[in-house]
C-alpha atoms as a PDB file:
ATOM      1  CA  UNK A   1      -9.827 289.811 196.351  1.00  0.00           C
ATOM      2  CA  UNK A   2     -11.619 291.914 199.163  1.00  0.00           C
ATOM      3  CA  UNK A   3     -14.609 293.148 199.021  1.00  0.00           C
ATOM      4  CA  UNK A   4     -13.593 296.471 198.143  1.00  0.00           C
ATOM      5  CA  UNK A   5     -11.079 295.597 195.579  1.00  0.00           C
ATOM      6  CA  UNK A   6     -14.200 293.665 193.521  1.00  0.00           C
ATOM      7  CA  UNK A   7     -15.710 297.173 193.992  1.00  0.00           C
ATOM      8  CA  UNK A   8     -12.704 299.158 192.593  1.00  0.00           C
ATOM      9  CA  UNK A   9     -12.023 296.233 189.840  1.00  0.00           C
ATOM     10  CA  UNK A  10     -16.241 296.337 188.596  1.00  0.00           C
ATOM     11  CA  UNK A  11     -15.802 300.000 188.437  1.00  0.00           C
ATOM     12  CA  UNK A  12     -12.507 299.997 186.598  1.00  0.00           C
ATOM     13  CA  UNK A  13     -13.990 297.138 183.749  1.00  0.00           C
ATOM     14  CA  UNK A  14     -17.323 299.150 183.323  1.00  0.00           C
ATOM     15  CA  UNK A  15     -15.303 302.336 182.919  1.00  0.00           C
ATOM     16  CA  UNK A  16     -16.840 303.932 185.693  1.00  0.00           C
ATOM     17  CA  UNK A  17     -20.347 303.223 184.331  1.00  0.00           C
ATOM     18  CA  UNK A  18     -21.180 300.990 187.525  1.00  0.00           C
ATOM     19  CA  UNK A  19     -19.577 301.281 191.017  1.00  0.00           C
ATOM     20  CA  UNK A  20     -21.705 298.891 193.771  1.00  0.00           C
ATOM     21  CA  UNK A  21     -22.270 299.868 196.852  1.00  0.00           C
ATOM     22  CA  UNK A  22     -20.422 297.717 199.680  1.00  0.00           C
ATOM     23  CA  UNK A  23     -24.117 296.976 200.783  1.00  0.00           C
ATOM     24  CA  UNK A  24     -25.217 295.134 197.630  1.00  0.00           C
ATOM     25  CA  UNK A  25     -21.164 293.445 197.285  1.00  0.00           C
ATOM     26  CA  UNK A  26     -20.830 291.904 201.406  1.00  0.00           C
ATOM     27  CA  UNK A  27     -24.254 290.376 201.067  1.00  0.00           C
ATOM     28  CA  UNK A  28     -22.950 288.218 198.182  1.00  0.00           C
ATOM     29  CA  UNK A  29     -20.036 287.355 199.270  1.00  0.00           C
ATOM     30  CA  UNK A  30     -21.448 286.021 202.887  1.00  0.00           C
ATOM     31  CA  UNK A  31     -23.969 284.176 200.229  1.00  0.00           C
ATOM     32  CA  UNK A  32     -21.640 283.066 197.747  1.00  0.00           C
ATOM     33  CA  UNK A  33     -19.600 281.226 201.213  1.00  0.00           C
ATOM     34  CA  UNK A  34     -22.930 280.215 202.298  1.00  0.00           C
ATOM     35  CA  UNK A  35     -23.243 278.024 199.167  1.00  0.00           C
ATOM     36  CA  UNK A  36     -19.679 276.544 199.140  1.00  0.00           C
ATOM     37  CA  UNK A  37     -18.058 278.448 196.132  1.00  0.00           C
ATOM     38  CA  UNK A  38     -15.778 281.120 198.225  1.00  0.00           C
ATOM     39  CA  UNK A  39     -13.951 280.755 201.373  1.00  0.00           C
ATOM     40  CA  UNK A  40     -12.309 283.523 203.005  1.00  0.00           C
ATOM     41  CA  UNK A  41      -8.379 284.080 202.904  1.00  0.00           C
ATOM     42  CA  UNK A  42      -6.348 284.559 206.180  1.00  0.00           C
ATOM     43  CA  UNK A  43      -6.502 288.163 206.780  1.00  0.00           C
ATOM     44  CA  UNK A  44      -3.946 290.686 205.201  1.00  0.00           C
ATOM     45  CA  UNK A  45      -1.978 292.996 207.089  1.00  0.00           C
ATOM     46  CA  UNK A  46      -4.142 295.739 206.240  1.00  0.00           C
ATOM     47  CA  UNK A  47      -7.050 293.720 207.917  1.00  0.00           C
ATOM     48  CA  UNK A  48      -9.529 293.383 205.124  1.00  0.00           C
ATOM     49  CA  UNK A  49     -11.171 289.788 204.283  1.00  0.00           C
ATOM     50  CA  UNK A  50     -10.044 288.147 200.949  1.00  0.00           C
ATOM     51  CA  UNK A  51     -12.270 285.557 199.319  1.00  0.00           C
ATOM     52  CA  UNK A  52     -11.230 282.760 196.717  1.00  0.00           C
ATOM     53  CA  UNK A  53     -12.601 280.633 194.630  1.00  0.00           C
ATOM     54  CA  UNK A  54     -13.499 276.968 195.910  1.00  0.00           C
ATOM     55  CA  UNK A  55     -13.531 274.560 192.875  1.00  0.00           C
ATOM     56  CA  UNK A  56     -17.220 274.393 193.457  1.00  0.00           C
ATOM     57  CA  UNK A  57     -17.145 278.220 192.911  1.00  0.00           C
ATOM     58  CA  UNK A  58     -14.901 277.890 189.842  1.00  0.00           C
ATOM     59  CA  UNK A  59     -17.480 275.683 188.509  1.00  0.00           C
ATOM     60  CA  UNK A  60     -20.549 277.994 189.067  1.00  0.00           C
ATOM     61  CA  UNK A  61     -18.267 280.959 187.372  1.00  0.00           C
ATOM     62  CA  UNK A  62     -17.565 279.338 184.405  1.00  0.00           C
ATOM     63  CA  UNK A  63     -21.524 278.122 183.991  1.00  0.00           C
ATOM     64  CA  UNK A  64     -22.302 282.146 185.017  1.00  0.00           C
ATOM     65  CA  UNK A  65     -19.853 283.021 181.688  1.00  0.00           C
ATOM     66  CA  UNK A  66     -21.249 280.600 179.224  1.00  0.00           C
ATOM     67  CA  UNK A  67     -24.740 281.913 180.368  1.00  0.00           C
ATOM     68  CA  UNK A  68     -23.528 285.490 179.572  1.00  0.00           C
ATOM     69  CA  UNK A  69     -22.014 284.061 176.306  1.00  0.00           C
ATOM     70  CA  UNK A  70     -25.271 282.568 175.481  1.00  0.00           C
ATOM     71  CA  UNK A  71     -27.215 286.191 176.645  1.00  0.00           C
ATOM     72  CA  UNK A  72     -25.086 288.174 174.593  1.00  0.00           C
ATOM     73  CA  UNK A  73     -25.377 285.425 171.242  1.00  0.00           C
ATOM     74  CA  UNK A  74     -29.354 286.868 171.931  1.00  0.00           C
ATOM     75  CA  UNK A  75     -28.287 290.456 172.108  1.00  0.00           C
ATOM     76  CA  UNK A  76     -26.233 289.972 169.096  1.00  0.00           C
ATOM     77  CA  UNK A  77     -29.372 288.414 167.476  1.00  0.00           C
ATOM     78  CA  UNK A  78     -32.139 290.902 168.936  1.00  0.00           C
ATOM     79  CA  UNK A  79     -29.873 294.499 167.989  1.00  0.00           C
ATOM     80  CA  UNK A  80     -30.368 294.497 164.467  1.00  0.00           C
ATOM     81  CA  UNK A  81     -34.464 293.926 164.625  1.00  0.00           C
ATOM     82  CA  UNK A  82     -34.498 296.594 167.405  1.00  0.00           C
ATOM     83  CA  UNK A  83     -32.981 299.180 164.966  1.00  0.00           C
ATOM     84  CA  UNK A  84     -35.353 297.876 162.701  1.00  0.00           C
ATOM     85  CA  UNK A  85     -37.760 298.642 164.886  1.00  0.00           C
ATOM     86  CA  UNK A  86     -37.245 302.381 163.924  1.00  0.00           C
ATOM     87  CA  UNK A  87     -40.277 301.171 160.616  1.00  0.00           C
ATOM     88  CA  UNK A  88     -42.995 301.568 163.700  1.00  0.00           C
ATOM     89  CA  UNK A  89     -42.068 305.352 164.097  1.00  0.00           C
ATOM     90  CA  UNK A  90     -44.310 307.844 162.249  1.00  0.00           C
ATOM     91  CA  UNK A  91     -41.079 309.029 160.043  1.00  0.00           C
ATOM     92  CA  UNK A  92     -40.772 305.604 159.148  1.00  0.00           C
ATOM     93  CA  UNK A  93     -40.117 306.126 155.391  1.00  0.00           C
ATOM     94  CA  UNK A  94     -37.599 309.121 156.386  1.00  0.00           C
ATOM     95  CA  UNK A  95     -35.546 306.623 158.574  1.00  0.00           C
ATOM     96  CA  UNK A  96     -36.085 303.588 155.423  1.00  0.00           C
ATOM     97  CA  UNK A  97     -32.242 304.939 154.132  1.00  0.00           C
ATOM     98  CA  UNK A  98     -30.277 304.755 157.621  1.00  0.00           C
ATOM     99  CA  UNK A  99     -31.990 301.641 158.726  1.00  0.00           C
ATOM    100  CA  UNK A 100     -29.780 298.982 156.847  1.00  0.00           C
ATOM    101  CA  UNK A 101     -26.434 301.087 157.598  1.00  0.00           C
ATOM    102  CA  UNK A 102     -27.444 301.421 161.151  1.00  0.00           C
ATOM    103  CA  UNK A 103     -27.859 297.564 161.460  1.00  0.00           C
ATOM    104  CA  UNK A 104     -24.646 297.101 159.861  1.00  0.00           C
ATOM    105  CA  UNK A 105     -23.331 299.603 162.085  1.00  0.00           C
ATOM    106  CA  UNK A 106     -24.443 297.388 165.330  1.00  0.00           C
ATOM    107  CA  UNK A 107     -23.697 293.778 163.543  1.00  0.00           C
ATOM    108  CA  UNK A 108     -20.112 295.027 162.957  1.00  0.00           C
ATOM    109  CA  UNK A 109     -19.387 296.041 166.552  1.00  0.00           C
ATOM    110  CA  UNK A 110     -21.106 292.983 167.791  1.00  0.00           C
ATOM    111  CA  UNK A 111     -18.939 291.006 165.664  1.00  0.00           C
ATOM    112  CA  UNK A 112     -15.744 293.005 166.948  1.00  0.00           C
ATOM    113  CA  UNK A 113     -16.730 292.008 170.475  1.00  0.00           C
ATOM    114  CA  UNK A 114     -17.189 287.928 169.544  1.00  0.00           C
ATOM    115  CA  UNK A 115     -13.830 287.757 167.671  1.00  0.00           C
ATOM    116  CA  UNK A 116     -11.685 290.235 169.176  1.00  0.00           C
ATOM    117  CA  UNK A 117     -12.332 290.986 172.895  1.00  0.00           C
ATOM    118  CA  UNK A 118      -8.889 289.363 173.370  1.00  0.00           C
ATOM    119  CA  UNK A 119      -6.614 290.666 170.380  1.00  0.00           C
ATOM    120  CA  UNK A 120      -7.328 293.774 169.810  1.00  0.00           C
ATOM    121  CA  UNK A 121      -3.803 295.019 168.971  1.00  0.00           C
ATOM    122  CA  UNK A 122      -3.351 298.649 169.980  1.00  0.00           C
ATOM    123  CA  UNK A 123      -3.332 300.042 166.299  1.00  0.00           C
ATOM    124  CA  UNK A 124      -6.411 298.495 165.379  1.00  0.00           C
ATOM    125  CA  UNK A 125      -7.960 299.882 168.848  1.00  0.00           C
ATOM    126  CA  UNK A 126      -6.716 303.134 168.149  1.00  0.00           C
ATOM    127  CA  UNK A 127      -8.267 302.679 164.637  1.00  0.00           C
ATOM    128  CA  UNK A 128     -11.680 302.376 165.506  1.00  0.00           C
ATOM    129  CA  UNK A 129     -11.654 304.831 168.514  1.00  0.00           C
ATOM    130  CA  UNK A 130     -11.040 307.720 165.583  1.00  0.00           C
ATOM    131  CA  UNK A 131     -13.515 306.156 163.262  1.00  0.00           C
ATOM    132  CA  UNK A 132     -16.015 305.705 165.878  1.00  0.00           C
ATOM    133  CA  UNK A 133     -15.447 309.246 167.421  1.00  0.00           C
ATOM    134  CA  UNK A 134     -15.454 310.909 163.872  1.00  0.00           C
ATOM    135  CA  UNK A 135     -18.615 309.413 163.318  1.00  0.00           C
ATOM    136  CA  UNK A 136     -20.280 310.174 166.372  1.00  0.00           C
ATOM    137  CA  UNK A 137     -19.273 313.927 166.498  1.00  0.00           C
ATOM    138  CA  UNK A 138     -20.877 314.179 162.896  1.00  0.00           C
ATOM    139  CA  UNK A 139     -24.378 312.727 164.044  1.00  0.00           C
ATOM    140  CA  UNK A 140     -23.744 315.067 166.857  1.00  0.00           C
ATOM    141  CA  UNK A 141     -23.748 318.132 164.150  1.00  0.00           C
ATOM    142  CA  UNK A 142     -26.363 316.929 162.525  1.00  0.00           C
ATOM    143  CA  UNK A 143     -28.721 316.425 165.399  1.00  0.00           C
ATOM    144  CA  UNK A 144     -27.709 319.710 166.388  1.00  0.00           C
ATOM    145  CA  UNK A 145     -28.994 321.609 163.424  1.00  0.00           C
ATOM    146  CA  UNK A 146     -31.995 319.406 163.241  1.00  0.00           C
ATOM    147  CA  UNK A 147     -32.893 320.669 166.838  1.00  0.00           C
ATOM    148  CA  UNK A 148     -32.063 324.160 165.401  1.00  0.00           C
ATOM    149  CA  UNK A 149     -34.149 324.279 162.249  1.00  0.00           C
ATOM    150  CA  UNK A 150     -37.475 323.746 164.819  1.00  0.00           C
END
């Protein structure tokens, strides 16, 4: 890939949520050849640099996604405590009742991330995109006429 297509293709997996700037991506790159784990492609008609994975490079990626496996195994552990957390606010004993569903809440779409990232069939997709929307637009209501009774 080119530069600019890891751009496009970070921006496309995050949803739009992250697009880096060429300045932070080039640097990188130039590093990541520095060190051995990319090499640069003959150039495409269209002139822009490609870059592929030495072995060496295919090595370091796959140690970079077991460390994210092992990161997200902590976020997985950490969510539920930090929605626990909610006990330290002053309406601690109003929040008591959604603690527990909230946690299950989070430890069910953790889980759906560790077991299905890959097989999600479309129904089941299309599933929890309703129940999840449903349930947010709800909260939304009744956040709204919270903020309205003050």
């Amino acid at each position: 890939m080119s530069g600019a297509e890891i751009v496009e293709e970070i921006e496309r997996e995050t949803d739009g949520r992250w697009k880096p700037s060429p300045g932070s991506i080039y640097p990188l790159l130039a590093s990541l050849q520095d060190k051995g784990y990319t090499n640069e492609s003959p150039i495409r008609e269209s002139g822009m640099k490609q870059y592929v994975l030495t072995d060496e490079g295919k090595t370091f990626f796959e140690e970079q996604v077991k460390f994210g496996q092992k990161f997200m195994k902590k976020l997985e552990f950490l969510a539920p405590m930090l929605i626990g957390g909610a006990q330290f606010s002053p309406n601690h004993e109003k929040l008591r009742q959604i603690r527990e569903p909230a946690k299950r809440l989070v430890r069910a779409l953790l889980n759906l991330r560790a077991v299905a990232i890959d097989r999600l069939a479309q129904p089941y997709a299309t599933e929890i995109t309703k129940i999840l929307n449903d349930g947010s637009e709800k909260l939304e209501k009744i956040i709204q006429r919270i903020k309205e009774e003050k």
